[in-house]
C-alpha atoms as a PDB file:
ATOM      1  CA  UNK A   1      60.690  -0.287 -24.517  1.00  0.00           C
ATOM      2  CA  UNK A   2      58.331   2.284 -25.427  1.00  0.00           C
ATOM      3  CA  UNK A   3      56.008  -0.223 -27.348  1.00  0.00           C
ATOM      4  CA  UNK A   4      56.249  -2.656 -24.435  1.00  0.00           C
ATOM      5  CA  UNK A   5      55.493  -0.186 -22.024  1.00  0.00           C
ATOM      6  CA  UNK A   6      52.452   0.548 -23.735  1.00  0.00           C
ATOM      7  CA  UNK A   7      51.228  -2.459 -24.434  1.00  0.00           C
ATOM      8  CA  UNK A   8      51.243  -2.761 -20.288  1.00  0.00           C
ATOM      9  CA  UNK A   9      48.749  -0.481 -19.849  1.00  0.00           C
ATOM     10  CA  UNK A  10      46.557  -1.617 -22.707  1.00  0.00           C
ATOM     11  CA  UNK A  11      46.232  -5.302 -21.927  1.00  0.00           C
ATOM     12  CA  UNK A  12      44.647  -4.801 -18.657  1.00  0.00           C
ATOM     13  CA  UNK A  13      41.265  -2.880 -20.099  1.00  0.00           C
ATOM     14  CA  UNK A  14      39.752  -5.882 -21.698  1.00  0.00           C
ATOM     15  CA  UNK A  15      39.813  -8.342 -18.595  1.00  0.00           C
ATOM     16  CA  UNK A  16      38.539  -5.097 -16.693  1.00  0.00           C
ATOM     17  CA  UNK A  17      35.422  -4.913 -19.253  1.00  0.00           C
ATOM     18  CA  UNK A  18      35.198  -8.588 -18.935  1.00  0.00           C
ATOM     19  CA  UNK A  19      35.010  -7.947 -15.366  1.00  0.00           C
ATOM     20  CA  UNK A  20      32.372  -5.637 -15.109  1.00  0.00           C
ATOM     21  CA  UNK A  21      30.232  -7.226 -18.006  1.00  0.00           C
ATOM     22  CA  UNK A  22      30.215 -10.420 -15.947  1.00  0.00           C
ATOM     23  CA  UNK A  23      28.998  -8.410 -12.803  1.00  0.00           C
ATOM     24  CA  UNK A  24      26.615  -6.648 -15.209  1.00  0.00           C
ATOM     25  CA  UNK A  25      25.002 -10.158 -16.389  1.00  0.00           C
ATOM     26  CA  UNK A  26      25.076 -11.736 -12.735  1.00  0.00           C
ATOM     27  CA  UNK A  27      23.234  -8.565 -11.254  1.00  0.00           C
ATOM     28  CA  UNK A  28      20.499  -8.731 -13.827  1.00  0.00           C
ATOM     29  CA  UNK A  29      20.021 -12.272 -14.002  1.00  0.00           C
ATOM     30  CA  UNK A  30      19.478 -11.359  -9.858  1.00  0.00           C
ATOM     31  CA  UNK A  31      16.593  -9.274 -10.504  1.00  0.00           C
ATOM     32  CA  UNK A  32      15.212 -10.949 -13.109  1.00  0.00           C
ATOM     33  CA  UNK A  33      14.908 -14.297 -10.427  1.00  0.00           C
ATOM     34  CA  UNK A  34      13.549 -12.139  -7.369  1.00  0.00           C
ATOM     35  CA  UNK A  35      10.864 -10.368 -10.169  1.00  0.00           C
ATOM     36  CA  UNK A  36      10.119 -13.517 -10.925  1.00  0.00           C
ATOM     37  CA  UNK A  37       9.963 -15.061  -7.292  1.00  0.00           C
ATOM     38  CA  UNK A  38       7.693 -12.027  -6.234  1.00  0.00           C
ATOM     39  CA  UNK A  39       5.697 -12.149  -9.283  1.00  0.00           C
ATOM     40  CA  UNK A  40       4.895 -16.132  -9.195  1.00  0.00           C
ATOM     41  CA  UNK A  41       1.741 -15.845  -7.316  1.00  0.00           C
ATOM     42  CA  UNK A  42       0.000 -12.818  -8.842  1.00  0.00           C
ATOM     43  CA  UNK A  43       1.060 -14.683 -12.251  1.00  0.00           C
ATOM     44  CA  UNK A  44      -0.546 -18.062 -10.986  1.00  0.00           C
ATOM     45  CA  UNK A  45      -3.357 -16.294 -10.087  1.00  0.00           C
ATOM     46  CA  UNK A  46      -3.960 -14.312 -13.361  1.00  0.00           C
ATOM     47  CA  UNK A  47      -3.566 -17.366 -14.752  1.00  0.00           C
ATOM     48  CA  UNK A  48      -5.610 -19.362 -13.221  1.00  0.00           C
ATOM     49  CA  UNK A  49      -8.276 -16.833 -13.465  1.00  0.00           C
ATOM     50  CA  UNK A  50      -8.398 -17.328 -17.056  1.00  0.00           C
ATOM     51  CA  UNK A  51      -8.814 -21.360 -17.064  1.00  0.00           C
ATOM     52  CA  UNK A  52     -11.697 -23.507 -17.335  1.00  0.00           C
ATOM     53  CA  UNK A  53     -12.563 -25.472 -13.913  1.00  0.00           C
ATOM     54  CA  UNK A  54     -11.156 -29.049 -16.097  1.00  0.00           C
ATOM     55  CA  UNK A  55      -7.528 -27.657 -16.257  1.00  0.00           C
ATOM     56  CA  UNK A  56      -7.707 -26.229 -12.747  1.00  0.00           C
ATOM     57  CA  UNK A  57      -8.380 -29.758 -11.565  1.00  0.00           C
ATOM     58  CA  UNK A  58      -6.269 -31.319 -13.958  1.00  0.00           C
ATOM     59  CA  UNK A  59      -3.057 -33.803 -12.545  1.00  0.00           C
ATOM     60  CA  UNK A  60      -0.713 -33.160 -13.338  1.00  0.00           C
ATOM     61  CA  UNK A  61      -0.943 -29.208 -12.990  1.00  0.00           C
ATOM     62  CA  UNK A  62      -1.572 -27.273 -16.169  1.00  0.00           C
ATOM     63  CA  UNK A  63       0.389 -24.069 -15.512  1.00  0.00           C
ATOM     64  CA  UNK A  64      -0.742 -22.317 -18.970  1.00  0.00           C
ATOM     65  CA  UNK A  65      -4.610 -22.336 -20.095  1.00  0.00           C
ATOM     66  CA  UNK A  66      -5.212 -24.540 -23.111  1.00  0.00           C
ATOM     67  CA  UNK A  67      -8.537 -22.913 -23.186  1.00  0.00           C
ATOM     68  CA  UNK A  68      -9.364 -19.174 -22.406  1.00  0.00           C
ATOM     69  CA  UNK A  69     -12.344 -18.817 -20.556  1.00  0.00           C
ATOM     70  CA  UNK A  70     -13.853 -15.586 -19.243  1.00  0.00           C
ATOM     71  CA  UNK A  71     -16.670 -17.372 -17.485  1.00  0.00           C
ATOM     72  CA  UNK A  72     -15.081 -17.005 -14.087  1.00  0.00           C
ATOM     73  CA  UNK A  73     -15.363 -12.714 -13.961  1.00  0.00           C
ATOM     74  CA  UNK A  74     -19.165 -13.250 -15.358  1.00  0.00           C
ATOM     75  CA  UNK A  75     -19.612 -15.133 -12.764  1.00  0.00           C
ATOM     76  CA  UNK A  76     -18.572 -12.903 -10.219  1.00  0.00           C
ATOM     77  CA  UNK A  77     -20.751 -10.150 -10.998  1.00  0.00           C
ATOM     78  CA  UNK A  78     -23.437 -12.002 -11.312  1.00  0.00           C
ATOM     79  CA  UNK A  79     -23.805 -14.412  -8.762  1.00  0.00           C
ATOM     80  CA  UNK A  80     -22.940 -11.756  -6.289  1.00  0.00           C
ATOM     81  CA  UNK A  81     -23.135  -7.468  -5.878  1.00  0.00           C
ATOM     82  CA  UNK A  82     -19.074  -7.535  -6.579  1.00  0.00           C
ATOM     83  CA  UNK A  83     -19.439  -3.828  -7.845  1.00  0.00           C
ATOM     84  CA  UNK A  84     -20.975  -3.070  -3.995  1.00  0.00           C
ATOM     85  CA  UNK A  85     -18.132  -4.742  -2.515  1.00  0.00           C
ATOM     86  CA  UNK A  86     -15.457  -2.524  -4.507  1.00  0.00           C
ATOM     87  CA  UNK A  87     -17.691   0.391  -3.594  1.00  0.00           C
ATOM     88  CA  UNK A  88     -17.278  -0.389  -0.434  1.00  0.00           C
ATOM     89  CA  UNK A  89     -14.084  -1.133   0.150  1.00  0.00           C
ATOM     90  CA  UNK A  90     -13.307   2.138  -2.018  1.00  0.00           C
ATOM     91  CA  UNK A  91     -15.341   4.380   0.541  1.00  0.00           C
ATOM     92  CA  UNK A  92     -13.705   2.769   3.709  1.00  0.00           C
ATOM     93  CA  UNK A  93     -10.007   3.156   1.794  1.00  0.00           C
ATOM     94  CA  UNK A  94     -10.972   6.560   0.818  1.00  0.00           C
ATOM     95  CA  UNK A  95     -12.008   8.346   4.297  1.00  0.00           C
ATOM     96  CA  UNK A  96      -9.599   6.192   6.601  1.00  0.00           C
ATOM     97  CA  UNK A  97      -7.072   7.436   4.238  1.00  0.00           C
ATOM     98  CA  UNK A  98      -8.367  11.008   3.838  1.00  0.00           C
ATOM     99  CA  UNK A  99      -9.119  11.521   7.748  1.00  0.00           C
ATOM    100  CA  UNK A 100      -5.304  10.177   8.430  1.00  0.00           C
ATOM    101  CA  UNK A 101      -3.875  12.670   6.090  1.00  0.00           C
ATOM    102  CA  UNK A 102      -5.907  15.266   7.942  1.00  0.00           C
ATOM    103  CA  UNK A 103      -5.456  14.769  11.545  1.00  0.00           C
ATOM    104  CA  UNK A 104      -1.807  13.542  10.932  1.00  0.00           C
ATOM    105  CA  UNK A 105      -0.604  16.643   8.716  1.00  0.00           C
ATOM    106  CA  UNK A 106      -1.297  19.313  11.527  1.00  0.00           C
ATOM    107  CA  UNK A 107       0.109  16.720  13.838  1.00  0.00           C
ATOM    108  CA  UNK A 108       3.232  16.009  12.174  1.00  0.00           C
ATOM    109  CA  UNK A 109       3.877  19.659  11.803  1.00  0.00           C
ATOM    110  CA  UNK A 110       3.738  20.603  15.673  1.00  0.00           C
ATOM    111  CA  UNK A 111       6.183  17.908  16.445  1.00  0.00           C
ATOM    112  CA  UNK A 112       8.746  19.028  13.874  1.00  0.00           C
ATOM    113  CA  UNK A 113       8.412  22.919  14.088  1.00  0.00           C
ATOM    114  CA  UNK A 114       6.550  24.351  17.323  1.00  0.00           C
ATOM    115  CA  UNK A 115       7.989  21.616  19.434  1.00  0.00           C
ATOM    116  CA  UNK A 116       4.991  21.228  22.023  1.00  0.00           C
ATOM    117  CA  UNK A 117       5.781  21.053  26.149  1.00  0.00           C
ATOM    118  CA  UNK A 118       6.321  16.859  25.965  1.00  0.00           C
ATOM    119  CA  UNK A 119       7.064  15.905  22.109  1.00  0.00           C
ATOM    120  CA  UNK A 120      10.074  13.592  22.403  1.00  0.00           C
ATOM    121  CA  UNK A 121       7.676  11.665  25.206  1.00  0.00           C
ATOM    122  CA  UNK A 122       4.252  11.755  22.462  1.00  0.00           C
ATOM    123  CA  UNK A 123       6.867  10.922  19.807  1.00  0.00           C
ATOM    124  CA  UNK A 124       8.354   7.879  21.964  1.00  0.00           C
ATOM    125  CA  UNK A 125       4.579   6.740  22.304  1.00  0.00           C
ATOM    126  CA  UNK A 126       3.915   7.130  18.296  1.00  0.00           C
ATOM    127  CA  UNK A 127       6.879   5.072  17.700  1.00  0.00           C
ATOM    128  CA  UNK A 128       5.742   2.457  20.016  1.00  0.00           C
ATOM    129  CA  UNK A 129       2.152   2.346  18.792  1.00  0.00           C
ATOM    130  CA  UNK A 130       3.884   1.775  15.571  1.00  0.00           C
ATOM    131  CA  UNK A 131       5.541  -1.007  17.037  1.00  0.00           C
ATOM    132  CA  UNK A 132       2.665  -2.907  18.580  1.00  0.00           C
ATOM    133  CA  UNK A 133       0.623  -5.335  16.183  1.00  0.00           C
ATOM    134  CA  UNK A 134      -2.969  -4.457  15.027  1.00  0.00           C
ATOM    135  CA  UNK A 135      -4.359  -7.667  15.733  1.00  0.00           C
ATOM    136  CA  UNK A 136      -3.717  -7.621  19.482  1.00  0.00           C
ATOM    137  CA  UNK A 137      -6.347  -4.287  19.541  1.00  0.00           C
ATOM    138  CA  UNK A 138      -9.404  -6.723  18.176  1.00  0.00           C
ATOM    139  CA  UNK A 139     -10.465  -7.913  21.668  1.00  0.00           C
ATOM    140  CA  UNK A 140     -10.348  -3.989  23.034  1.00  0.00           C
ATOM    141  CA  UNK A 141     -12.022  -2.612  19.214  1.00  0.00           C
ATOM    142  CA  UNK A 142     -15.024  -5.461  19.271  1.00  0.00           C
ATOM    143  CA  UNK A 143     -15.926  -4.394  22.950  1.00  0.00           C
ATOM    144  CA  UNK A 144     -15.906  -0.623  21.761  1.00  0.00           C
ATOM    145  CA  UNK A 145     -17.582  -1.527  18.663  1.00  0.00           C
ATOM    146  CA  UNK A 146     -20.514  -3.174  20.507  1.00  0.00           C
ATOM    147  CA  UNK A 147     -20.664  -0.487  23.624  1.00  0.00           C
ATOM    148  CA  UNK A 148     -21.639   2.278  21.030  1.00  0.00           C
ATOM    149  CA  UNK A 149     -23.145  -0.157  18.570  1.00  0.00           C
ATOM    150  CA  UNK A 150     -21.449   0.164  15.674  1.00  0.00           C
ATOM    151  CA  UNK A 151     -22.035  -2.829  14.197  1.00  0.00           C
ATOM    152  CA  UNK A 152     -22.799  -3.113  10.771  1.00  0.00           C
ATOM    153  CA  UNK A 153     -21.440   0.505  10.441  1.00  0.00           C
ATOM    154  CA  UNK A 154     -19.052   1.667   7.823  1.00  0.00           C
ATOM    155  CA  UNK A 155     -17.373   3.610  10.770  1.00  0.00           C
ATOM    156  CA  UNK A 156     -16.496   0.526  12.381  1.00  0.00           C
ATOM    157  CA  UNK A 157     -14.417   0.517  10.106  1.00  0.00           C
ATOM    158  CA  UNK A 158     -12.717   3.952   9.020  1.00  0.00           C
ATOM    159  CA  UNK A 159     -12.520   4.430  13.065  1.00  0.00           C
ATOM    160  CA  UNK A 160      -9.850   1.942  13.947  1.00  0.00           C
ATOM    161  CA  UNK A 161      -8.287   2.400  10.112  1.00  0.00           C
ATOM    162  CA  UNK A 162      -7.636   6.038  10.860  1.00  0.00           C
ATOM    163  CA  UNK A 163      -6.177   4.889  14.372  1.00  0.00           C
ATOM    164  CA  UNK A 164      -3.717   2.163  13.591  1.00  0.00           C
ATOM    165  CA  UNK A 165      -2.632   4.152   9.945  1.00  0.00           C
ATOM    166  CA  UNK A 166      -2.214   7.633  12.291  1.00  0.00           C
ATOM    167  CA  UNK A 167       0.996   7.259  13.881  1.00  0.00           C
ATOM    168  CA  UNK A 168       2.967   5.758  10.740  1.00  0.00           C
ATOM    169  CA  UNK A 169       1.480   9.443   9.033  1.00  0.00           C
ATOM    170  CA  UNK A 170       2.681  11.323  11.967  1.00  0.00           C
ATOM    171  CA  UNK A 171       6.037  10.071  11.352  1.00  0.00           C
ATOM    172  CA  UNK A 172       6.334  10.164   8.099  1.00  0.00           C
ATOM    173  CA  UNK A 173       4.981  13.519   7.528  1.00  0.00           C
ATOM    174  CA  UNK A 174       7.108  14.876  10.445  1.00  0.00           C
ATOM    175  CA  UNK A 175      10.689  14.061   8.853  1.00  0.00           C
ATOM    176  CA  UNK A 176       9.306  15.659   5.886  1.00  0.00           C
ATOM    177  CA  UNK A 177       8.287  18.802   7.914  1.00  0.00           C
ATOM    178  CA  UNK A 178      11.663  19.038   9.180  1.00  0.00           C
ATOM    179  CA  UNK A 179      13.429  19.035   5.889  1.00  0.00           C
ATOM    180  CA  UNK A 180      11.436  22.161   5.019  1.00  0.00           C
ATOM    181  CA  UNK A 181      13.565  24.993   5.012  1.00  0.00           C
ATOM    182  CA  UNK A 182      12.317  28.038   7.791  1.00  0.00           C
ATOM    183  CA  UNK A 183      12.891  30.936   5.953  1.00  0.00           C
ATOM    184  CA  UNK A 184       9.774  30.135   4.226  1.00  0.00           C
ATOM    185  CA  UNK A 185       7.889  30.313   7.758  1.00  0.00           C
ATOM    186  CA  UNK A 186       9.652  33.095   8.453  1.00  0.00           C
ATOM    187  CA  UNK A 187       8.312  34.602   5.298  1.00  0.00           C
ATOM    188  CA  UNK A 188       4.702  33.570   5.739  1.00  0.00           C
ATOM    189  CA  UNK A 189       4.925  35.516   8.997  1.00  0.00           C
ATOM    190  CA  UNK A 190       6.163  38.060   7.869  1.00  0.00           C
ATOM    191  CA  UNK A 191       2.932  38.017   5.209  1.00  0.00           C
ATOM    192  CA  UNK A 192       0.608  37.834   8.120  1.00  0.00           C
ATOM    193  CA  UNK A 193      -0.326  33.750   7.640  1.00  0.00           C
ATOM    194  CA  UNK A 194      -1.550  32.299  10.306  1.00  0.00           C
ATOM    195  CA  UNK A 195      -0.047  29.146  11.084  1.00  0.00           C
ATOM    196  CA  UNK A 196      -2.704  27.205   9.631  1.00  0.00           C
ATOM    197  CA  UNK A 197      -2.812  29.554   6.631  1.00  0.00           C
ATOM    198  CA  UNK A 198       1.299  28.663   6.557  1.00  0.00           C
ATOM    199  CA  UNK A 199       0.313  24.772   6.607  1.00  0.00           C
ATOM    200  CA  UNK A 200      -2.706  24.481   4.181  1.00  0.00           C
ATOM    201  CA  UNK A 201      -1.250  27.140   1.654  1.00  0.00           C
ATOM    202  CA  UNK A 202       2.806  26.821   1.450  1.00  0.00           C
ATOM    203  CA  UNK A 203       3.885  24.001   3.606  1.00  0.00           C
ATOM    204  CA  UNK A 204       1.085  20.786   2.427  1.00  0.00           C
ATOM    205  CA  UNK A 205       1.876  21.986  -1.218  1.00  0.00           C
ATOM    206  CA  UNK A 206       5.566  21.074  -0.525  1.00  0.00           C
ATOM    207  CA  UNK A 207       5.313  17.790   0.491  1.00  0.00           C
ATOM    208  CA  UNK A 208       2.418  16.600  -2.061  1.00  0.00           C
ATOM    209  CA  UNK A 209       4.858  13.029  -2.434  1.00  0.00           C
ATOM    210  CA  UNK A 210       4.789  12.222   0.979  1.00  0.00           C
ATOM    211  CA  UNK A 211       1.397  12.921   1.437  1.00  0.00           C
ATOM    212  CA  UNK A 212       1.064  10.576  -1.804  1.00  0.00           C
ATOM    213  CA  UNK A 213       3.543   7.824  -0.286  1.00  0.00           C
ATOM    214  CA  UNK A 214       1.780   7.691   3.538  1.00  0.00           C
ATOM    215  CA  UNK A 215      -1.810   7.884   1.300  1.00  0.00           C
ATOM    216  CA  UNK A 216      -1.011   4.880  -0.518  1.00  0.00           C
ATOM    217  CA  UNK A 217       0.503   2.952   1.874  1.00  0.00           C
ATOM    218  CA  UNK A 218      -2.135   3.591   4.867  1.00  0.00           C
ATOM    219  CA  UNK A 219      -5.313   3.050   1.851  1.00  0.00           C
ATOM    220  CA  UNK A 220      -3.181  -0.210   0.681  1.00  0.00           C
ATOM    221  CA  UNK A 221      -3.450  -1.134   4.172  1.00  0.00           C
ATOM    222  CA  UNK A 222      -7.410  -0.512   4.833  1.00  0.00           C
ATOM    223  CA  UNK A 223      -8.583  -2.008   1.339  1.00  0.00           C
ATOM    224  CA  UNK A 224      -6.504  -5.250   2.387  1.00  0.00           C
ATOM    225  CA  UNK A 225      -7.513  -5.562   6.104  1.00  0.00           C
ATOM    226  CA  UNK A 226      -9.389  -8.749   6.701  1.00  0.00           C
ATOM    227  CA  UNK A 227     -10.085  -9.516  10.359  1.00  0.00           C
ATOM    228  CA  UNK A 228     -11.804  -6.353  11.203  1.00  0.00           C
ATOM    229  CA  UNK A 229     -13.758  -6.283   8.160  1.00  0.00           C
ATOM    230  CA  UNK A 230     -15.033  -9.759   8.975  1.00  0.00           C
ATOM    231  CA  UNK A 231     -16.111  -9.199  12.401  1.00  0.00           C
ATOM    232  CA  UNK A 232     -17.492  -5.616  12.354  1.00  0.00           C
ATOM    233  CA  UNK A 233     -19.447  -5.936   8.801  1.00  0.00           C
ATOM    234  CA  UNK A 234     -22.144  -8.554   8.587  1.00  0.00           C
ATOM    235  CA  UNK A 235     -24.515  -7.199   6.158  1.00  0.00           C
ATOM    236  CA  UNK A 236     -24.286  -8.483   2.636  1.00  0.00           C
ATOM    237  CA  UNK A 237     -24.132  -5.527   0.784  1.00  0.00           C
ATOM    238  CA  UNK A 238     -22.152  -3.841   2.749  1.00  0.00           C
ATOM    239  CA  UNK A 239     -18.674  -6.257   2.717  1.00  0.00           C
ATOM    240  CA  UNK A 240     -15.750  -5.398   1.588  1.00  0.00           C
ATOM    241  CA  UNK A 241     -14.022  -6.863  -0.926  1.00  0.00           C
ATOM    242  CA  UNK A 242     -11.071  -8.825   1.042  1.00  0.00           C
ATOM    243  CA  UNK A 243     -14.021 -11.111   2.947  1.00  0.00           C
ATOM    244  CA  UNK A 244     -15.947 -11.196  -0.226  1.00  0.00           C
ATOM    245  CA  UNK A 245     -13.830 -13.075  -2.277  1.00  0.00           C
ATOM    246  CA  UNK A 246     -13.095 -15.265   1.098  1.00  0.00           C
ATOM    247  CA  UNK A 247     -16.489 -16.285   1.433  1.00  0.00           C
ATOM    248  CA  UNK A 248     -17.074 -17.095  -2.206  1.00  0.00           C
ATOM    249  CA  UNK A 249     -18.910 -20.213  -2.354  1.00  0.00           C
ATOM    250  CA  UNK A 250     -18.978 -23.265  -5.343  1.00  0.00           C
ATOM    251  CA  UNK A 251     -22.254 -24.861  -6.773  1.00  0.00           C
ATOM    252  CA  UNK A 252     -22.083 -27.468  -3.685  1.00  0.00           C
ATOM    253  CA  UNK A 253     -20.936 -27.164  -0.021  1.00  0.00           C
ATOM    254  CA  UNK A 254     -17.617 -29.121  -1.630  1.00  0.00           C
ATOM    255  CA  UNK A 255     -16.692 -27.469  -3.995  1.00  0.00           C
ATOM    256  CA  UNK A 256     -14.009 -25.015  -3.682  1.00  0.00           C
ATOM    257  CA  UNK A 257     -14.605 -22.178  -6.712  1.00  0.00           C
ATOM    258  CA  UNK A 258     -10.680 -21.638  -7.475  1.00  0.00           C
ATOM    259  CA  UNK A 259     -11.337 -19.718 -10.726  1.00  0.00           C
ATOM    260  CA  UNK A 260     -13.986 -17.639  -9.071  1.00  0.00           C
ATOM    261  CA  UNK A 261     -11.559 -17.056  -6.164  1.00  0.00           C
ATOM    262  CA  UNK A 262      -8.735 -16.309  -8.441  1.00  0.00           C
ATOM    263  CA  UNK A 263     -10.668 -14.092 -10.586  1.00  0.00           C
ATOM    264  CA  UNK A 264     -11.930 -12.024  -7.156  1.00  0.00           C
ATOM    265  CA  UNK A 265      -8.248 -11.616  -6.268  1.00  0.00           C
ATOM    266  CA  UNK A 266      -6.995 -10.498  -9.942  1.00  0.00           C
ATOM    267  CA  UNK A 267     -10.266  -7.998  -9.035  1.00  0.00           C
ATOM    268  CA  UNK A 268      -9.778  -6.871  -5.676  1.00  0.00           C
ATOM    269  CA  UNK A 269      -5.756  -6.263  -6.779  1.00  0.00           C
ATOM    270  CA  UNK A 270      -6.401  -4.303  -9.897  1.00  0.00           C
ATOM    271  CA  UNK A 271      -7.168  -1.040  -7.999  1.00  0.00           C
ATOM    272  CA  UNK A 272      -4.025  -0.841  -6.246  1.00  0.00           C
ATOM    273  CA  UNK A 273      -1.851  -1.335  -9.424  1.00  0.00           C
ATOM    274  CA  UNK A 274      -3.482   1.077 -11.015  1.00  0.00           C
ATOM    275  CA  UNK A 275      -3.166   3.884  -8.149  1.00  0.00           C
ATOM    276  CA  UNK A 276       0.726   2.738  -7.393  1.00  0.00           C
ATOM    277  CA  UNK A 277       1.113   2.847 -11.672  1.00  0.00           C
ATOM    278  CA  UNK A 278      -0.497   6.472 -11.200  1.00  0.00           C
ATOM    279  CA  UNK A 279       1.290   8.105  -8.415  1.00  0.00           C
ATOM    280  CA  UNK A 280       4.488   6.130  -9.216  1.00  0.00           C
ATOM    281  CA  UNK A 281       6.300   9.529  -9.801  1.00  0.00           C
ATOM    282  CA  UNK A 282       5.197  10.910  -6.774  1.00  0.00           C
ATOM    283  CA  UNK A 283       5.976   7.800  -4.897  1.00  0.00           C
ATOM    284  CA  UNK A 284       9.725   7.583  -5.620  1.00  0.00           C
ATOM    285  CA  UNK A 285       9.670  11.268  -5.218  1.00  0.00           C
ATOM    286  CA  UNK A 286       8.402  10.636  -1.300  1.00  0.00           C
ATOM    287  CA  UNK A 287      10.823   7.604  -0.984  1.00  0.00           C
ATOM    288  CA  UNK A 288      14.007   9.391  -2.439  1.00  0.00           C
ATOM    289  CA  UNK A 289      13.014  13.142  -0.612  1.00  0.00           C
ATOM    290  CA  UNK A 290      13.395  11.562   2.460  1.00  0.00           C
ATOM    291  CA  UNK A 291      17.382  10.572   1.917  1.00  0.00           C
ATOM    292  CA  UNK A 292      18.288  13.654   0.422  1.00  0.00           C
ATOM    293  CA  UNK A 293      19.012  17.021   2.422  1.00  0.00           C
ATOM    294  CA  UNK A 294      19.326  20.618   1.387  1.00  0.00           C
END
């Protein structure tokens, strides 16, 4: 009876391996579809970056190059001032993105910790700014724009950036502030700090991943806008990179340069990889810090 009894509770652990290896397999052959769903497009247009204008055209579709053909990036920074563009669209990022940080910071830590006469009513209207698309302000922005004549004017630009990326800072930064434990005000008090002292010397230091999460997210936002870039900026050398590549032209008025075009995006997308494959620690530090209190 003994044996038998045994043997009960040793049969069961191989169908519960079974079990979980089966729910191991379907869960990765799950990510391995929606990497590859996301993926498809920046793939196809790596790819097609990299072909010569006969397989681009070629029916049926030739999904791999045959032939390897750089001809396509030469192209692009030759015909055109694509290093300008990138310089361009690298200042706007940059300021929008540094201004935010700036005016958002101080902001975000008045509504978590000095709790001004009126907060929950300026948070309600942060969180419905948030809430109201950015393409609905380009009526309001161009009459602006043209009252003080900013046209043409890389703060036609940053301006309206730094406006539509401020609130999502505010309230980013502001459940971060909150998190912060007080005795370390306290402290800083104590130590004579001022309370800007407090936020540029202890407090900012503290929350270097969310400042690196809202950064990205509000310059991956300004070095991808389109419609304001288009309308404000006229001037050749002073487009960003987004209406660049849209206005990239072929040899004739029809043709349609798809390995030029693909190359620009492969271009105009490398920057962000590289700053999300930089800051990635920091990144899941500000996504994770968020969920996590004490």
């Amino acid at each position: 009876m003994a044996v038998s009894s045994n043997q009960s509770f040793t049969n069961p652990k191989p169908k519960t391996i079974n079990k979980n290896l089966g729910k191991t397999i379907l869960f990765g052959i799950a990510v391995i579809c929606a990497v590859l769903f996301c993926l498809a497009p920046v793939m196809w247009q790596l790819l097609t970056s990299f072909k010569v204008n006969e397989d681009i055209s070629q029916v049926p579709t030739i999904y791999f190059p045959t032939r390897i053909t750089l001809d396509h990036y030469i192209e692009l920074f030759t015909r055109r001032p694509f290093w300008r563009y990138i310089l361009n669209s690298a200042f706007v990022s940059f300021t929008s993105t540094a201004v935010a940080l700036a005016l958002g910071a101080p902001a975000a830590y008045a509504l978590a910790r000095l709790r001004p006469r009126g907060g929950k009513i300026i948070l309600a209207g942060i969180l419905i700014v948030t809430l109201f698309p950015g393409i609905l302000l380009f009526l309001g922005l161009l009459e602006i724009i043209q009252i003080l004549h900013l046209g043409n004017n890389y703060l036609a630009l940053i301006i309206p950036y730094t406006a539509i990326n401020l609130p999502l800072t505010i309230l980013v930064l502001r459940s971060f502030f909150e998190q912060l434990p007080k005795d370390l005000e306290d402290s800083a008090r104590m130590d004579g700090y001022t309370t800007l002292q407090m936020l540029v010397k202890i407090l900012l230091p503290m929350t270097i991943p969310a400042l690196v999460t809202t950064g990205i997210l509000t310059f991956i936002f300004a070095w991808n806008e389109f419609i304001f870039a288009l309308t404000f900026i006229t001037r050749e050398d002073m487009k960003t990179i987004p209406v660049a590549a849209a206005q990239l032209s072929g040899a004739s008025t029809f043709e349609i340069p798809y390995g030029a075009i693909a190359a620009a995006t492969v271009v105009g997308t490398l920057p962000l990889v590289l700053l999300v494959l930089f800051f990635q620690r920091k990144i899941v530090q500000g996504l994770t810090a968020g969920a996590v209190k004490g």
